[in-house]
Protein backbone atom coordinates (compact mmCIF):
# COMPACT_ATOMS: atom_id res chain seq x y z
CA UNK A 1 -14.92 23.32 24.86
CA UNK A 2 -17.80 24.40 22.65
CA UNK A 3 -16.35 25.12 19.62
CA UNK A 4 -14.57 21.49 19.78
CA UNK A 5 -18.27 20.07 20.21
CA UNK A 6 -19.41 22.01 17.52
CA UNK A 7 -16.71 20.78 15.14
CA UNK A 8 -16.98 17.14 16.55
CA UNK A 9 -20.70 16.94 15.47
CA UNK A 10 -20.27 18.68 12.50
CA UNK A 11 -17.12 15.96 11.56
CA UNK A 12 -20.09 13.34 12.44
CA UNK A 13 -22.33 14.53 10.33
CA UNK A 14 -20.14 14.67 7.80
CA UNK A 15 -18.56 10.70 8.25
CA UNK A 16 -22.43 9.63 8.86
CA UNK A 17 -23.27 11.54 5.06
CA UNK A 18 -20.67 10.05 3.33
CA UNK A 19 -21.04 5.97 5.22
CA UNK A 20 -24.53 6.63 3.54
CA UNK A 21 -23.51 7.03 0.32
CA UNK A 22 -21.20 4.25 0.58
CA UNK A 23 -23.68 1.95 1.87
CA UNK A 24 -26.09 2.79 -0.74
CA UNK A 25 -23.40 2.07 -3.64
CA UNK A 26 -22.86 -0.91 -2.46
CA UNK A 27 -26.37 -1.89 -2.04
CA UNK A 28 -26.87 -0.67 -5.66
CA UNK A 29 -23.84 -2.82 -7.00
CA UNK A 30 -24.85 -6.30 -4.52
CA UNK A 31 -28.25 -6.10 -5.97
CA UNK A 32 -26.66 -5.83 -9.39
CA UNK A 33 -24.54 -8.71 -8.93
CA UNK A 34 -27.50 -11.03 -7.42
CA UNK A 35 -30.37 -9.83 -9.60
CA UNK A 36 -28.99 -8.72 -13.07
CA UNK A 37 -25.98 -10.56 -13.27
CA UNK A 38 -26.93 -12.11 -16.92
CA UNK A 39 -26.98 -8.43 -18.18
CA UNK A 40 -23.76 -7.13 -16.11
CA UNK A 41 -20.65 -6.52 -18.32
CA UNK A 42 -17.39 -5.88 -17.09
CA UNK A 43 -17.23 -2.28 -17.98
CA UNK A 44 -20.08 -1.80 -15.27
CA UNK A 45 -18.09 -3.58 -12.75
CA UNK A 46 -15.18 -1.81 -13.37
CA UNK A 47 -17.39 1.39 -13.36
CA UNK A 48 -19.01 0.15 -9.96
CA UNK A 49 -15.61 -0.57 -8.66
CA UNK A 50 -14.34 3.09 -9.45
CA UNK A 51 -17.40 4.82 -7.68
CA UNK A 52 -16.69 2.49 -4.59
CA UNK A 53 -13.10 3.36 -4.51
CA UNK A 54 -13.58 6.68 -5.14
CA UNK A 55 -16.07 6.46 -1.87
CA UNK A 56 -13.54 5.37 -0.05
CA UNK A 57 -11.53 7.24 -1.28
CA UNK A 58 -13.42 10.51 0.05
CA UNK A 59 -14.14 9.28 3.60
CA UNK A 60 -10.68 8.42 3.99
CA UNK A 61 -9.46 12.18 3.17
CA UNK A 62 -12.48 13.15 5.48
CA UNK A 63 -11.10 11.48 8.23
CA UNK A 64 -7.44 12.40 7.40
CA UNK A 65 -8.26 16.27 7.13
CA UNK A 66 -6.81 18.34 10.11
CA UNK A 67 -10.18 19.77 10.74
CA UNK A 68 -11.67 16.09 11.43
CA UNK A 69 -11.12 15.65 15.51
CA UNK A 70 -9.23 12.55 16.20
CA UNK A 71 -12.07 10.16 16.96
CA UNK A 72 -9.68 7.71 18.98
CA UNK A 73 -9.71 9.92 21.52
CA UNK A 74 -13.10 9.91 21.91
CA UNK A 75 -14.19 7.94 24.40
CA UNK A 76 -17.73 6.13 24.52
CA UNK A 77 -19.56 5.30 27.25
CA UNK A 78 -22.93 3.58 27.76
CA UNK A 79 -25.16 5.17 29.87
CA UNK A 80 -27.97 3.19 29.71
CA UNK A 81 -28.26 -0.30 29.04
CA UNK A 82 -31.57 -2.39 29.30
CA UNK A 83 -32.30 -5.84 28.08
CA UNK A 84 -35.57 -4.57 26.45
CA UNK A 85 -36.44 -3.69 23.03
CA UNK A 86 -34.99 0.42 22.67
CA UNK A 87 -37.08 1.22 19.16
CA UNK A 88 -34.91 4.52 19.19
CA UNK A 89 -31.96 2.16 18.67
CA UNK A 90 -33.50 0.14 16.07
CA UNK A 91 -34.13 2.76 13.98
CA UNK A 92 -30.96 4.33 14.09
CA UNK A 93 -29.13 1.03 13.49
CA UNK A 94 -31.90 -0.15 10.65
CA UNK A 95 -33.29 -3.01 12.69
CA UNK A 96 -29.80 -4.52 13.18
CA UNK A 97 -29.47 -3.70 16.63
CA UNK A 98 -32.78 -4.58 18.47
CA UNK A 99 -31.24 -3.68 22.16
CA UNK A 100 -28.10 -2.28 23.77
CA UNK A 101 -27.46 -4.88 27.10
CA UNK A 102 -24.91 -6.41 28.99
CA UNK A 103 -24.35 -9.01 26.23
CA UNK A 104 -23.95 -6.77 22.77
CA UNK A 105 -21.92 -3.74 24.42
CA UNK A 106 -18.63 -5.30 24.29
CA UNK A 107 -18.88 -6.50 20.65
CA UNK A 108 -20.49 -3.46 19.40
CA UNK A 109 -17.57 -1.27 21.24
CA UNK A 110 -14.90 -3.53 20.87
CA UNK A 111 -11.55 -2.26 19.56
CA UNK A 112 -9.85 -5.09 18.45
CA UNK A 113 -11.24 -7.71 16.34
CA UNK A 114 -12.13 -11.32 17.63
CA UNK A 115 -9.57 -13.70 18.33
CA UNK A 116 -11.04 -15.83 15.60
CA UNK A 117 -10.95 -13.21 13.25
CA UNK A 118 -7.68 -12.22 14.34
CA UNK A 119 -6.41 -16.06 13.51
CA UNK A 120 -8.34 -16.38 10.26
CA UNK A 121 -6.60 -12.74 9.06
CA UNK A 122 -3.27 -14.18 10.00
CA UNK A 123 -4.03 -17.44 7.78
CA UNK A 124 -4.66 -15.50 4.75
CA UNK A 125 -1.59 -13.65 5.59
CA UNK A 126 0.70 -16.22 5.28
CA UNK A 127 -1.16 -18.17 2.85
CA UNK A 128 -0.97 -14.68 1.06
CA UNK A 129 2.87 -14.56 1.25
CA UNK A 130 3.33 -17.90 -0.05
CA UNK A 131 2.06 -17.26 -3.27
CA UNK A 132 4.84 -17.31 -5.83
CA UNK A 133 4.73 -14.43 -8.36
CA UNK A 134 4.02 -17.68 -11.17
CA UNK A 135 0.73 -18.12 -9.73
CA UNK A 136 0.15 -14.38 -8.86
CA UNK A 137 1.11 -13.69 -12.84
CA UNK A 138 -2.06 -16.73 -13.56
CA UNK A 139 -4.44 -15.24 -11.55
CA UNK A 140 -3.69 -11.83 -13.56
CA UNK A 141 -4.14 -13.39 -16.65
CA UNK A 142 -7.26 -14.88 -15.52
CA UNK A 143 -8.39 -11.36 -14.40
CA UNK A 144 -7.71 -9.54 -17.94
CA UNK A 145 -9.34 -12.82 -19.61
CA UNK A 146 -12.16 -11.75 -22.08
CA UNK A 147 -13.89 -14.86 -20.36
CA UNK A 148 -14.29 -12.74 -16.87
CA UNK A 149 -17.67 -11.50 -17.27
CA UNK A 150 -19.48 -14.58 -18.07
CA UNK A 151 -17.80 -16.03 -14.86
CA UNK A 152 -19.81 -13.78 -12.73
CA UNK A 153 -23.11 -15.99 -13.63
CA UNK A 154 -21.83 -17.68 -10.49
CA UNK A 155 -20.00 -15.68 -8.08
CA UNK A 156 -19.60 -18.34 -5.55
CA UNK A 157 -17.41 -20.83 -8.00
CA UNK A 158 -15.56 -17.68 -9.51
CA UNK A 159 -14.83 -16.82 -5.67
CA UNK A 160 -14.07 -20.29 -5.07
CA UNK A 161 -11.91 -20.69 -8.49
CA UNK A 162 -10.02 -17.60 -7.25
CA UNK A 163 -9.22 -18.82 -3.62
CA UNK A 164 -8.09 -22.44 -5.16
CA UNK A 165 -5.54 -20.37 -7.30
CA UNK A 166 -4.67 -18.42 -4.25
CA UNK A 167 -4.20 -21.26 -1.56
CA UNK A 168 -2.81 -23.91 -4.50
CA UNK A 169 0.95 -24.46 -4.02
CA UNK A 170 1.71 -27.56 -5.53
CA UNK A 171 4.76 -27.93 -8.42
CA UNK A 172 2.12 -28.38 -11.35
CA UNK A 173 0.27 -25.85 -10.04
CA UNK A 174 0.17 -23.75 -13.17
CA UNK A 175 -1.21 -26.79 -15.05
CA UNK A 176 -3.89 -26.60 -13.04
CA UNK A 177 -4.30 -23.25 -13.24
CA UNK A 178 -4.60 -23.43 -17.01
CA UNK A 179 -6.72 -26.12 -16.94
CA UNK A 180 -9.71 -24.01 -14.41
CA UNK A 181 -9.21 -20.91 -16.35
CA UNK A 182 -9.48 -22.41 -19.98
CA UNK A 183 -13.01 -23.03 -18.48
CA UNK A 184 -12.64 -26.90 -18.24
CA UNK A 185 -13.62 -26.65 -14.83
């Protein structure tokens, strides 16, 4: 029994080392994308991209390695809950978690997503499979167009532009496709 608790926290220390890194890569890149998006070029996104993946990449073999414990079988139980301030649990969450009551536990240890969420995923599914590979082959050429990077000067219209070209199944759709992407839009 204490050897598996020694490799359990030792598996935990190593998921908790490598979230960090992720998180702070990602920080690095968001704050790229709001605050220095007029001197971003696509080669840095693309670089950004490949350390995030590669991330990933890592805590997924982490967690896949036969050393790793299974951590669904751990089970979690709350000891203590109190509707008042816990500054132990502050800090470890970064201020995002101010108290651990009756009212957060079951969304904070929840293992299944909302039922809204749930819904919304299943929308984008079948929206998703509805695409015809016409409209899948626009939205690649819109991707490889040199034009990309000055798109990013507004993220929420390139996000939006992408999602039209996504959810848009109409006949001429591909006319309109052409039309957003030649930058008429």
């Amino acid at each position: 029994m204490q050897r598996e608790e020694k490799q359990l926290e030792q598996s935990l220390e190593a998921l908790i080392s490598q979230v960090a890194d992720l998180k702070n890569s990602l920080v690095s890149f968001i704050y790229k994308l709001e605050n220095e998006y007029d001197r971003l070029t696509w080669p840095s996104v693309l670089d950004s991209f490949a350390l995030l993946s590669g991330q990933l990449n890592t805590l997924n073999k982490v967690l896949k390695n036969e050393k790793t414990p299974l951590l669904r079988n751990q089970v979690i139980i709350p000891l203590v809950l109190s509707p008042d301030r816990d500054e132990e649990i502050m800090r470890q969450t970064e201020g995002r978690v101010p108290v651990f009551s009756h009212e957060v536990v079951p969304d904070h240890l929840r293992t299944k997503p909302d039922p809204e969420v749930e819904e919304q995923e299943k929308q984008l599914s079948t929206d998703a499979a509805r695409i015809g590979t016409d409209v899948a082959q626009v939205i690649i050429c819109a991707l490889r167009n040199s034009k990309l990077p000055q798109v990013f000067k507004d993220i929420p219209v390139f996000i939006s532009l992408l999602l039209s070209l996504i959810l848009y199944t109409s006949d001429d759709h591909l006319t309109v496709c052409e039309v957003v992407l030649s930058g008429l839009w």
